[in-house]
N, C-alpha and C. Protein backbone atom coordinates (compact mmCIF):
# COMPACT_ATOMS: atom_id res chain seq x y z
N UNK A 1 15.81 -17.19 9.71
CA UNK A 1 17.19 -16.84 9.50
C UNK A 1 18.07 -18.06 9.41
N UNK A 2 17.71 -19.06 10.03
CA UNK A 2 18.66 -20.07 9.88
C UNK A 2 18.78 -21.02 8.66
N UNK A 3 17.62 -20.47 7.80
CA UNK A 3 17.16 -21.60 7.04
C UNK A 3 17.64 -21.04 6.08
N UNK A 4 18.12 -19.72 5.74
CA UNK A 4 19.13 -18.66 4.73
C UNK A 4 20.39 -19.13 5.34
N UNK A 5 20.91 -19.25 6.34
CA UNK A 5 22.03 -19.31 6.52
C UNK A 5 22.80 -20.87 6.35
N UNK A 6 21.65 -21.39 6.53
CA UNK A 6 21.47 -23.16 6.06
C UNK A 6 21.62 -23.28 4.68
N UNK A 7 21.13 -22.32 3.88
CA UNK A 7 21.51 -22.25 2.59
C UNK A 7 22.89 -21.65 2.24
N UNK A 8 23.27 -20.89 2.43
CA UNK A 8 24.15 -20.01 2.19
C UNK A 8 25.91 -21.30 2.67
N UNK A 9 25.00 -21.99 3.93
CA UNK A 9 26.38 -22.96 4.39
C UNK A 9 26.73 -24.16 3.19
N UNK A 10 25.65 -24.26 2.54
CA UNK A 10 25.17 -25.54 1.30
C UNK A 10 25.84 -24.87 0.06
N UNK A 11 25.26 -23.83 0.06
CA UNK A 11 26.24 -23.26 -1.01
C UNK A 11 27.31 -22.73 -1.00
N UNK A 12 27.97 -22.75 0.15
CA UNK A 12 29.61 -22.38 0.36
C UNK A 12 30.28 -23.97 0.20
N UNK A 13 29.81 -24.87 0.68
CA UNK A 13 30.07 -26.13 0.57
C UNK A 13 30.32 -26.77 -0.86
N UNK A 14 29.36 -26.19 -1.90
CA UNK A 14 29.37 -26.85 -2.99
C UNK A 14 30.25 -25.95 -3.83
N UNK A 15 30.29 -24.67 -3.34
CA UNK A 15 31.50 -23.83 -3.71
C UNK A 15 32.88 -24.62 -3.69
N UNK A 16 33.11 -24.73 -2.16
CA UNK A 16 34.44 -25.36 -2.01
C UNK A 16 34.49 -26.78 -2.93
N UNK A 17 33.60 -27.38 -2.67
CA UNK A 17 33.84 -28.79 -3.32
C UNK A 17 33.96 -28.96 -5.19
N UNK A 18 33.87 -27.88 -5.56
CA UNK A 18 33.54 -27.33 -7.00
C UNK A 18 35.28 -26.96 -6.95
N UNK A 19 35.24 -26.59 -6.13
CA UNK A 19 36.84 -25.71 -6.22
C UNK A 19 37.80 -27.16 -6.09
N UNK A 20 37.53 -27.75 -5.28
CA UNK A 20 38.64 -28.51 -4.78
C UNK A 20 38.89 -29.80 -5.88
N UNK A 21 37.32 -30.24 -6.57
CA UNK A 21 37.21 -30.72 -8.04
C UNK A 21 38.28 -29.98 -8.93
N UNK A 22 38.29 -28.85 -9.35
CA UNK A 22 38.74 -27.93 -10.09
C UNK A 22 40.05 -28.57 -9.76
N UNK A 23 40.81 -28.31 -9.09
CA UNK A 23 42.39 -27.91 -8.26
C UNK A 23 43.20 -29.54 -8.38
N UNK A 24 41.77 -30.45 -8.03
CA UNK A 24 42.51 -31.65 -8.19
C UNK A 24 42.67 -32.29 -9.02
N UNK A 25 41.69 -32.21 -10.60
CA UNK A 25 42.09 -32.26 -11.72
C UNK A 25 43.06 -31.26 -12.40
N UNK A 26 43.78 -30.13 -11.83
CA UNK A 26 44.37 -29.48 -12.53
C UNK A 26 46.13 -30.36 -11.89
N UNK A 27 45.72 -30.68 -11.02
CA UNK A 27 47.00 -31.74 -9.86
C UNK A 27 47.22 -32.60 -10.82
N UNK A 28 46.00 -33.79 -10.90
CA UNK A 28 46.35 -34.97 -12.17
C UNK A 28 46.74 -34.68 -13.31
N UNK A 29 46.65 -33.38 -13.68
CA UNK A 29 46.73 -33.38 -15.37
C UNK A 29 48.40 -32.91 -14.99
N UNK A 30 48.70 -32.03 -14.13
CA UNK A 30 50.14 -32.17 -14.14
C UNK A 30 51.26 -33.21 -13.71
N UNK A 31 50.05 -34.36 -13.12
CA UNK A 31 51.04 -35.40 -12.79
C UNK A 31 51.34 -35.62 -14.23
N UNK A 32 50.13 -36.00 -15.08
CA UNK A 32 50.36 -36.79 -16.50
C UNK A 32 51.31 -36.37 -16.68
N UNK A 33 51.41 -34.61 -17.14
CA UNK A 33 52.22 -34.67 -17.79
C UNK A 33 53.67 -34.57 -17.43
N UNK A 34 54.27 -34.56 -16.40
CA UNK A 34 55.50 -34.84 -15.60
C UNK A 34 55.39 -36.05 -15.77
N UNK A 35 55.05 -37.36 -15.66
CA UNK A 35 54.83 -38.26 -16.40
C UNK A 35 55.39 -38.21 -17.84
N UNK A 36 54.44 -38.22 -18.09
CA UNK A 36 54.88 -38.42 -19.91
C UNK A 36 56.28 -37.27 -20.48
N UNK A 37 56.54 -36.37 -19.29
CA UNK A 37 57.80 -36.09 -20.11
C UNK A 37 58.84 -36.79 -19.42
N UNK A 38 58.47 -37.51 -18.04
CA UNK A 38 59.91 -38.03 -17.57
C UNK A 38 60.00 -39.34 -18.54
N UNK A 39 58.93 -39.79 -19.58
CA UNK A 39 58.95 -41.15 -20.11
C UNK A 39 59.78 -40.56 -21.12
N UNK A 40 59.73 -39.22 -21.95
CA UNK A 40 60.17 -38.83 -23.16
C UNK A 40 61.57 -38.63 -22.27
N UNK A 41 62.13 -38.21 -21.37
CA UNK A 41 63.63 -37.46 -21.02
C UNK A 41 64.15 -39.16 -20.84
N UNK A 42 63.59 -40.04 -20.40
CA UNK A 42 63.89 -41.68 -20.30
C UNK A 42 64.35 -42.22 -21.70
N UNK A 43 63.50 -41.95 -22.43
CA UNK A 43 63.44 -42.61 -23.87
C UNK A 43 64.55 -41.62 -24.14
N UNK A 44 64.56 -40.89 -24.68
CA UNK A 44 65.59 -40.06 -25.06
C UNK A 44 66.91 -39.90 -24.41
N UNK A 45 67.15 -40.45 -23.06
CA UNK A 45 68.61 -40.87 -22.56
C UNK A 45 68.76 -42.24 -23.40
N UNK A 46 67.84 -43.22 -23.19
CA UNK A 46 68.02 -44.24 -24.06
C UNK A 46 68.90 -44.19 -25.45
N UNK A 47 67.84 -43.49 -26.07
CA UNK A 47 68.20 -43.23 -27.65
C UNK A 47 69.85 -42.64 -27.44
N UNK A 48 70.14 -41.91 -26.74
CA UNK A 48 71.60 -41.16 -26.36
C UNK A 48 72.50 -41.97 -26.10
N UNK A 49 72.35 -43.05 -24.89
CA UNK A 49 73.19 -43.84 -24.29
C UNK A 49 73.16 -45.26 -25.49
N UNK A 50 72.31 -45.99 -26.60
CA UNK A 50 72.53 -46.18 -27.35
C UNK A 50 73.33 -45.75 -28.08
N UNK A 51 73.01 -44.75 -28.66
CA UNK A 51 74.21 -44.25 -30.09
C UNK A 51 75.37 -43.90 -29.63
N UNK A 52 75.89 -43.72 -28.55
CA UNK A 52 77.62 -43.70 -27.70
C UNK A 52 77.96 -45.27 -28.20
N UNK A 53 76.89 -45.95 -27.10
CA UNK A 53 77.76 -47.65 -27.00
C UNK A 53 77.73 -47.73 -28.50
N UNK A 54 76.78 -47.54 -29.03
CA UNK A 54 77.15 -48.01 -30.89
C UNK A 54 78.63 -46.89 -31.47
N UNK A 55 78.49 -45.64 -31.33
CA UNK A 55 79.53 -45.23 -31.52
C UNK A 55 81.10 -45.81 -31.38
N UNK A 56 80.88 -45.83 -30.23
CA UNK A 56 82.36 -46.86 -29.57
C UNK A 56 83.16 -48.15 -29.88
N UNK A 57 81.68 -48.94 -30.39
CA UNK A 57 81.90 -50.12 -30.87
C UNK A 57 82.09 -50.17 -32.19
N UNK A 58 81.53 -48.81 -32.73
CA UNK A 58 82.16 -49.54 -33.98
C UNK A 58 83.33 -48.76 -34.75
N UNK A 59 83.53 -47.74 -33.62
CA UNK A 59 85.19 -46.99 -33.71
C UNK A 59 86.43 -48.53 -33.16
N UNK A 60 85.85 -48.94 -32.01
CA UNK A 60 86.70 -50.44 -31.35
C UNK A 60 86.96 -51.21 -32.62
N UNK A 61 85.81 -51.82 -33.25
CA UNK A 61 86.01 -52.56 -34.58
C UNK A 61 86.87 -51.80 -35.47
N UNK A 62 86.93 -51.07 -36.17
CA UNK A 62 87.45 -49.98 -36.83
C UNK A 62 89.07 -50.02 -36.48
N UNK A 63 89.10 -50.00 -35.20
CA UNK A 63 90.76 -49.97 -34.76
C UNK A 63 91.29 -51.29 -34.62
N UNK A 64 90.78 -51.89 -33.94
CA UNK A 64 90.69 -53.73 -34.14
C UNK A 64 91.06 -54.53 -35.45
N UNK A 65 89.58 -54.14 -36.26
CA UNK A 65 89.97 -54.48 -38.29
C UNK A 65 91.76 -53.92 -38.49
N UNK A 66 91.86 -52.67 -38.16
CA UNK A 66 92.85 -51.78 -38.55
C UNK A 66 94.27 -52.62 -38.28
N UNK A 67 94.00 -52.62 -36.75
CA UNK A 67 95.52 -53.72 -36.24
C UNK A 67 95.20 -54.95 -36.64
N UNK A 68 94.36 -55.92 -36.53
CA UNK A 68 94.45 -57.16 -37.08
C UNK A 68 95.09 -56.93 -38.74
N UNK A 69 94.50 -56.59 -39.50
CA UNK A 69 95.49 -55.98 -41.00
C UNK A 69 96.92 -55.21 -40.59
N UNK A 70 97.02 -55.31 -39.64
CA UNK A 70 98.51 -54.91 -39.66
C UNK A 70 98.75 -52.97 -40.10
N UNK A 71 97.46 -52.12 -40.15
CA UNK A 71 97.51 -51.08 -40.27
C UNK A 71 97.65 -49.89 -39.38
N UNK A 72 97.44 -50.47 -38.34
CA UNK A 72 97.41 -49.07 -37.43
C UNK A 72 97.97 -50.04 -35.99
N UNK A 73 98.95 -49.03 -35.38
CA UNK A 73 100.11 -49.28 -34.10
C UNK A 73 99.30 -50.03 -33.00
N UNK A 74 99.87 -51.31 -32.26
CA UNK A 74 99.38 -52.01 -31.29
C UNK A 74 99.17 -50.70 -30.16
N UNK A 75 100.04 -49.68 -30.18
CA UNK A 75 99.99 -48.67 -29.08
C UNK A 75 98.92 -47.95 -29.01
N UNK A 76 98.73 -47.60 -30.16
CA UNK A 76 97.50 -46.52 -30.88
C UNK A 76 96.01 -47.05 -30.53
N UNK A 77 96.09 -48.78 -30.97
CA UNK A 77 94.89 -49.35 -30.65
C UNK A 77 94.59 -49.27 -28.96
N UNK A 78 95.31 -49.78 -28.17
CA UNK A 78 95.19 -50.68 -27.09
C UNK A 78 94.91 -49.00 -26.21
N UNK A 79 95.45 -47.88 -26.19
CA UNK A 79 94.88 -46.75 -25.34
C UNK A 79 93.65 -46.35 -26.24
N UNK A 80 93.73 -46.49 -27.32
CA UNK A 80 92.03 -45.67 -28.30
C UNK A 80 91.03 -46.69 -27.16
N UNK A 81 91.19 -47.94 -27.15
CA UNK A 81 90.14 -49.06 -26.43
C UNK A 81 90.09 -49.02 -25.19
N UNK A 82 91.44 -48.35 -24.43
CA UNK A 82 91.57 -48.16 -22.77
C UNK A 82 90.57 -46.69 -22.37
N UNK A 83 90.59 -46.04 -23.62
CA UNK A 83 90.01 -44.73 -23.35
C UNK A 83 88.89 -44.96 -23.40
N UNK A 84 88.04 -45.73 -24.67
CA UNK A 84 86.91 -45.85 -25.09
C UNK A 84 86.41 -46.40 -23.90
N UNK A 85 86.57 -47.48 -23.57
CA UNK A 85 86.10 -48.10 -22.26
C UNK A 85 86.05 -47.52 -21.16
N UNK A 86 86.91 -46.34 -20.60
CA UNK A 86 86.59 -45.73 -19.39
C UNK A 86 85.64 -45.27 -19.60
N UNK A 87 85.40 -44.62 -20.91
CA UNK A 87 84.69 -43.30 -21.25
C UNK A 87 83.06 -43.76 -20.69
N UNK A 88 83.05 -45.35 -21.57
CA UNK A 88 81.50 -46.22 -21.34
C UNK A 88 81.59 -46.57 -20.65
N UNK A 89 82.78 -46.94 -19.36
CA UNK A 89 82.21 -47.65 -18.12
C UNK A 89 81.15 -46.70 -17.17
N UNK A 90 81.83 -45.08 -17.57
CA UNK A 90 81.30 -44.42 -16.57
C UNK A 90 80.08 -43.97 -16.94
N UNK A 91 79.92 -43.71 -18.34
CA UNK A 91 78.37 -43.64 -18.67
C UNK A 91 77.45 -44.69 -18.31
N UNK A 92 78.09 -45.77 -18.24
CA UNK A 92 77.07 -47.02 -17.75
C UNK A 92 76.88 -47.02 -16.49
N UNK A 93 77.99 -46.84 -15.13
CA UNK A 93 77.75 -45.80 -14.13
C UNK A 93 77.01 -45.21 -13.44
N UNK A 94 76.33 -44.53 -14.76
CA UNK A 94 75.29 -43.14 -14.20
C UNK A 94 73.95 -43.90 -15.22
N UNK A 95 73.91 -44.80 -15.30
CA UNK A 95 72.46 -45.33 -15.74
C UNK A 95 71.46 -44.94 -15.21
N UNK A 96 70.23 -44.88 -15.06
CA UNK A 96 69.35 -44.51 -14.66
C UNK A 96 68.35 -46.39 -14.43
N UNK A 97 68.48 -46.87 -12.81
CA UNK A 97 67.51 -47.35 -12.94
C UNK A 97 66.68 -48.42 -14.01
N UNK A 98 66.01 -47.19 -14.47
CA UNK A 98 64.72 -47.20 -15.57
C UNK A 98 64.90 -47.56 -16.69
N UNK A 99 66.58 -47.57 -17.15
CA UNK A 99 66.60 -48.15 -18.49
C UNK A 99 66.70 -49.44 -19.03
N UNK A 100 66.10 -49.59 -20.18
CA UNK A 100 65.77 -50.74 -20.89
C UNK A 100 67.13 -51.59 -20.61
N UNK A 101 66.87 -53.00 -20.70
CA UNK A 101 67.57 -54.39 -20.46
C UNK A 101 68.20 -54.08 -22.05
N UNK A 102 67.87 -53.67 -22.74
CA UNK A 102 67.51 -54.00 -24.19
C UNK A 102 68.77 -53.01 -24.42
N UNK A 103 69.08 -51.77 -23.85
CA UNK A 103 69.96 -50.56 -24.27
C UNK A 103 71.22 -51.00 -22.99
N UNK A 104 70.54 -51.38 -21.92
CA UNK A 104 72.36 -52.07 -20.90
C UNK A 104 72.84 -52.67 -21.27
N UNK A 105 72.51 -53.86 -20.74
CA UNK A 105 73.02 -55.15 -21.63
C UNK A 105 74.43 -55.17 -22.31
N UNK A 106 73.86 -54.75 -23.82
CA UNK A 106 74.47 -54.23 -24.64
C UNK A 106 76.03 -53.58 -24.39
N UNK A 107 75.32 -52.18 -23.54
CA UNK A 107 76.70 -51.28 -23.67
C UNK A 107 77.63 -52.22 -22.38
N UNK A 108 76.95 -53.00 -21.17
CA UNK A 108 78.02 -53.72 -20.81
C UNK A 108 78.60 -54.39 -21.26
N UNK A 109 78.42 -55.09 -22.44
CA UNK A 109 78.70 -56.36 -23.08
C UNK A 109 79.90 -55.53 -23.92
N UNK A 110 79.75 -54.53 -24.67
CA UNK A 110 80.71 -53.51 -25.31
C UNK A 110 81.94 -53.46 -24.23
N UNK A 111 81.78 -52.99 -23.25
CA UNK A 111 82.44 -51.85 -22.56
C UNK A 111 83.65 -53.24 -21.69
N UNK A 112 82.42 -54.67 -21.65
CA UNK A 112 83.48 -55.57 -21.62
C UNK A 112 84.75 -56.15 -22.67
N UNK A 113 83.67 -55.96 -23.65
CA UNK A 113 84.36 -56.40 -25.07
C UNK A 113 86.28 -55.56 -25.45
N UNK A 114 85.64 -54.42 -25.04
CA UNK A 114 86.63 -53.51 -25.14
C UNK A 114 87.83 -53.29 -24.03
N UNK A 115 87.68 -54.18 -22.89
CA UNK A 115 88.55 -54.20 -22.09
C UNK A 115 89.47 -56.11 -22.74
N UNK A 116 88.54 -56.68 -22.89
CA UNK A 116 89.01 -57.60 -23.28
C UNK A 116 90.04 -57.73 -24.56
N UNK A 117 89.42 -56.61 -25.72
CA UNK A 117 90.11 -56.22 -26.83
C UNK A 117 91.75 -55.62 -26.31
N UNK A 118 91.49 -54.96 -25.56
CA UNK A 118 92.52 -54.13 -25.14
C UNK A 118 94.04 -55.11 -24.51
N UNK A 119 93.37 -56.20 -23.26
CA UNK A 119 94.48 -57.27 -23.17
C UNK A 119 94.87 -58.07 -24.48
N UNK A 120 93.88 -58.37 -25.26
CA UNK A 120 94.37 -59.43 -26.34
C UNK A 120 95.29 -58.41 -27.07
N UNK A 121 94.95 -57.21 -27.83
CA UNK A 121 95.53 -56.54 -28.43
C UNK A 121 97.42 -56.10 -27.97
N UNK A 122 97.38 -56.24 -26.55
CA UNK A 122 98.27 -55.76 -25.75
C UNK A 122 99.53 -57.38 -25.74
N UNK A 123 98.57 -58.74 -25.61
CA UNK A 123 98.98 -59.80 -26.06
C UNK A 123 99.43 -60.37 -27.30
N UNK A 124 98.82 -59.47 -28.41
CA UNK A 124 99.04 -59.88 -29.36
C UNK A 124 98.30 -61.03 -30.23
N UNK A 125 97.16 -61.16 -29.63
CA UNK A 125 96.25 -62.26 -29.33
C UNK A 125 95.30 -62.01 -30.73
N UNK A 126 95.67 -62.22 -31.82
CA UNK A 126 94.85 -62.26 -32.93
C UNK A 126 93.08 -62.89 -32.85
N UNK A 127 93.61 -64.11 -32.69
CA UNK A 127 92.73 -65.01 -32.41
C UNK A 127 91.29 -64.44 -31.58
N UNK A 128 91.92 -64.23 -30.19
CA UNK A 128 91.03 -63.42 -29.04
C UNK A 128 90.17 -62.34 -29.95
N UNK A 129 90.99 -61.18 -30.58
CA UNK A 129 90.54 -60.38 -31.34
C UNK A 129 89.30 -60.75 -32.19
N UNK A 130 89.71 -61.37 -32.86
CA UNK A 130 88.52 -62.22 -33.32
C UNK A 130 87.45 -62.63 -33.09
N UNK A 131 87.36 -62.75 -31.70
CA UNK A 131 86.20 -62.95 -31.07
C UNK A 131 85.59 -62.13 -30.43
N UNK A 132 86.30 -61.08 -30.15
CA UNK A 132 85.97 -59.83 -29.68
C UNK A 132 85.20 -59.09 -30.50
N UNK A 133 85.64 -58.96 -32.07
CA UNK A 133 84.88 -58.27 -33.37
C UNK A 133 83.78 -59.34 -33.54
N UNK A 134 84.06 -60.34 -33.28
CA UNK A 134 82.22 -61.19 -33.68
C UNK A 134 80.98 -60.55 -32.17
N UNK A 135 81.68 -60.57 -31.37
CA UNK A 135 80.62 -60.69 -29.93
C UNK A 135 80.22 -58.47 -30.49
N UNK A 136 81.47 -58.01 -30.82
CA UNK A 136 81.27 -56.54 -30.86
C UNK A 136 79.71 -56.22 -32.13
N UNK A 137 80.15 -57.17 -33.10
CA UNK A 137 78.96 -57.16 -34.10
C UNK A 137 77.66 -57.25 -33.50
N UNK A 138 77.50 -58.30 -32.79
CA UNK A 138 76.49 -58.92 -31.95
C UNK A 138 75.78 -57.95 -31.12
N UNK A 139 76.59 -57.13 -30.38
CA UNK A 139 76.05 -56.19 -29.60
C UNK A 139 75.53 -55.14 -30.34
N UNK A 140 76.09 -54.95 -31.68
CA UNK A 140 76.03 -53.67 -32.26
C UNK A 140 74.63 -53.77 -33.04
N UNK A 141 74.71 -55.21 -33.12
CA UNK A 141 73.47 -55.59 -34.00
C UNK A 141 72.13 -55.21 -33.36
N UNK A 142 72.43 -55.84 -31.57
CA UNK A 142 71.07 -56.03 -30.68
C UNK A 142 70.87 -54.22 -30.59
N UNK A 143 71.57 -53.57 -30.53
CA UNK A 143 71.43 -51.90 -29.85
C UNK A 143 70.40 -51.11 -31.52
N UNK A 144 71.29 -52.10 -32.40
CA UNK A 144 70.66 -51.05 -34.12
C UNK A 144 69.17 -51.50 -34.14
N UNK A 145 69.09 -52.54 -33.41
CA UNK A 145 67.45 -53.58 -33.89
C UNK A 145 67.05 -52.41 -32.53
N UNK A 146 66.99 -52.59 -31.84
CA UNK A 146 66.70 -51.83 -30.25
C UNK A 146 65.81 -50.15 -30.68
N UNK A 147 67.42 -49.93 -31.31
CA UNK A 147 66.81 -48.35 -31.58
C UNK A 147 65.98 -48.32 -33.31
N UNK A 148 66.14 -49.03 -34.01
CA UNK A 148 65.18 -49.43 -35.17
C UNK A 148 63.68 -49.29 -34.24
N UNK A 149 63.63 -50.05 -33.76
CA UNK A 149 62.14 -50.45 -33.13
C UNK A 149 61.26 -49.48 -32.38
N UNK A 150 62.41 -48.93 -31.63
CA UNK A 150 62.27 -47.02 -30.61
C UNK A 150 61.97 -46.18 -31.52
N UNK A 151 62.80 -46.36 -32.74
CA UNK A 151 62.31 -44.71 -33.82
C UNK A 151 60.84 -45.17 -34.80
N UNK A 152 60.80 -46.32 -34.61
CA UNK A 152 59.04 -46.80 -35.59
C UNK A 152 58.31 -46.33 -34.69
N UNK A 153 58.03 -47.42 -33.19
CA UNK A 153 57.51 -47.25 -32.04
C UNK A 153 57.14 -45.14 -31.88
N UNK A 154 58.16 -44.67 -31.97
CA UNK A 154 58.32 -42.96 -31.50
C UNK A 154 58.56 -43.13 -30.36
N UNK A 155 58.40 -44.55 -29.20
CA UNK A 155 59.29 -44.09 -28.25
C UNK A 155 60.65 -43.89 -27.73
């Protein structure tokens, strides 16, 4: 009798251990993929929080070009750029960590640009302006190459 029940303990054993195989590859495969979608919900704030700072910057330029030509109201500009800039300070704010040097950077460098635009503009500071639309290019340039590379890549 013991030597059935010696069996029966061997094969409850390899039962469980069959099971617990089972359970713990079904564990890893859901890490992966919680994984690989927190990389896609990452990448894809990226791609998001990119096309704002590019948005912004090149509405800033846009109003900037506009008042430097003498087309559109020092008043009009200097709150469009006070707004724009809150709007990206606080999205930059709520960054996540995890995001690329390559997509911050950037929108700080904007979100400075645009506070800076905003005194010169408020000064009257042509000149300043000027330098504000070259550094604004610059940023706009590094974020278009950034997300160029993300939509080949697919990440």
């Amino acid at each position: 009798m013991q030597h059935s029940s010696g069996q029966r303990d061997g094969a409850t054993s390899k039962r469980i251990e069959k099971d617990v195989a089972v359970k713990t590859r079904a564990v890893a495969a859901a890490l992966v993929v919680t994984m690989a979608c927190t990389a896609c919900s990452s990448s894809d704030e990226e791609q998001t929080d990119a096309r704002i700072a590019l948005s912004f910057a090149r509405s800033a330029s846009m109003w900037l070009d506009g008042w430097m030509n003498d087309g559109v109201p020092r008043a009009y500009v200097k709150r469009s750029l006070e707004s724009t800039g809150e709007a990206l300070g606080k999205r930059i704010d709520k960054l996540p960590g995890s995001i690329s040097s390559s997509v911050s950077a950037p929108m700080k460098d904007i979100a400075h640009d645009l506070d800076t635009a905003s005194h010169a503009v408020d000064a009257g500071d042509k000149a300043r302006v000027e330098l504000v639309l070259s550094r604004l290019r610059k940023s706009t340039a590094a974020l278009d190459a950034w997300k160029q590379t993300h939509r080949e890549s697919g990440s």
